[in-house]
N, C-alpha and C. Protein backbone atom coordinates (compact mmCIF):
# COMPACT_ATOMS: atom_id res chain seq x y z
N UNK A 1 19.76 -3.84 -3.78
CA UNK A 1 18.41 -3.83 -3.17
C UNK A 1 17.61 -5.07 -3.54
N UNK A 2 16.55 -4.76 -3.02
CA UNK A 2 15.40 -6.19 -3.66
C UNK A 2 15.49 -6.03 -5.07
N UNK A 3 14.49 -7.24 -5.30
CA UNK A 3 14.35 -7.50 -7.12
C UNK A 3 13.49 -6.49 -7.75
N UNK A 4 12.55 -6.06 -6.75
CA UNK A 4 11.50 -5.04 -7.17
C UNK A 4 12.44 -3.52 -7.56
N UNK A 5 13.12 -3.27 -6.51
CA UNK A 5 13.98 -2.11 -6.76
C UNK A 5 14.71 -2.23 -7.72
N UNK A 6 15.37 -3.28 -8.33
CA UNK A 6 16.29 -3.68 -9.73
C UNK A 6 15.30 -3.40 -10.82
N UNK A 7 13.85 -4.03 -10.95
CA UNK A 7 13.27 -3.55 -11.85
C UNK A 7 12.83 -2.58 -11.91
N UNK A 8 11.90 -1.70 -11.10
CA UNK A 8 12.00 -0.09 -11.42
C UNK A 8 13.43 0.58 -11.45
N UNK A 9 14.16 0.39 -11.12
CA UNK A 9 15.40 1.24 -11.44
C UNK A 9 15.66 1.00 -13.06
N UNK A 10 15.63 -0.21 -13.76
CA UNK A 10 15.93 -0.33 -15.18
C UNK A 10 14.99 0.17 -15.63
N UNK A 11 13.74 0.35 -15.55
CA UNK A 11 12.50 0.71 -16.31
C UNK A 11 12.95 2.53 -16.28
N UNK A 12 13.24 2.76 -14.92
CA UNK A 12 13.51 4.04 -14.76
C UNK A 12 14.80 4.68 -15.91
N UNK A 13 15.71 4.16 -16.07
CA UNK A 13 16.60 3.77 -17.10
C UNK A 13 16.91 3.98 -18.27
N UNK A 14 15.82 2.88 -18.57
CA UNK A 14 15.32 3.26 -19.91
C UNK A 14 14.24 4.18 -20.42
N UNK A 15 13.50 4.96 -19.32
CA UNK A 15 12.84 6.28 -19.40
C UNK A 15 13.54 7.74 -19.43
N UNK A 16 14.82 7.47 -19.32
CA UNK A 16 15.50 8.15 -19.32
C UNK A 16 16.19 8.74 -20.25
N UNK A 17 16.72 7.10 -20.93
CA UNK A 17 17.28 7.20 -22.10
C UNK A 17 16.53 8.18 -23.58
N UNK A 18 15.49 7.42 -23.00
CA UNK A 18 14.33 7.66 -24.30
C UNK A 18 14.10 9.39 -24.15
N UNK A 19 14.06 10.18 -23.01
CA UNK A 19 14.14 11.58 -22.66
C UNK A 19 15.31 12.23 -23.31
N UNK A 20 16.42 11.46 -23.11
CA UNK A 20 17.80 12.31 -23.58
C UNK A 20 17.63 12.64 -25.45
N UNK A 21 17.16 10.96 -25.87
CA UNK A 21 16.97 11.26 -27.07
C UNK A 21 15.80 11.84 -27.62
């Protein structure tokens, strides 16, 4: 996708991560 979609997807990501742990 665009660059915009690359960066919310990683931000999304790493909000994620931080949930699991």
């Amino acid at each position: 996708g665009s660059d915009k979609d690359l960066a919310r997807r990683k931000e999304n990501t790493e909000k994620d991560e931080r949930m699991k742990k």
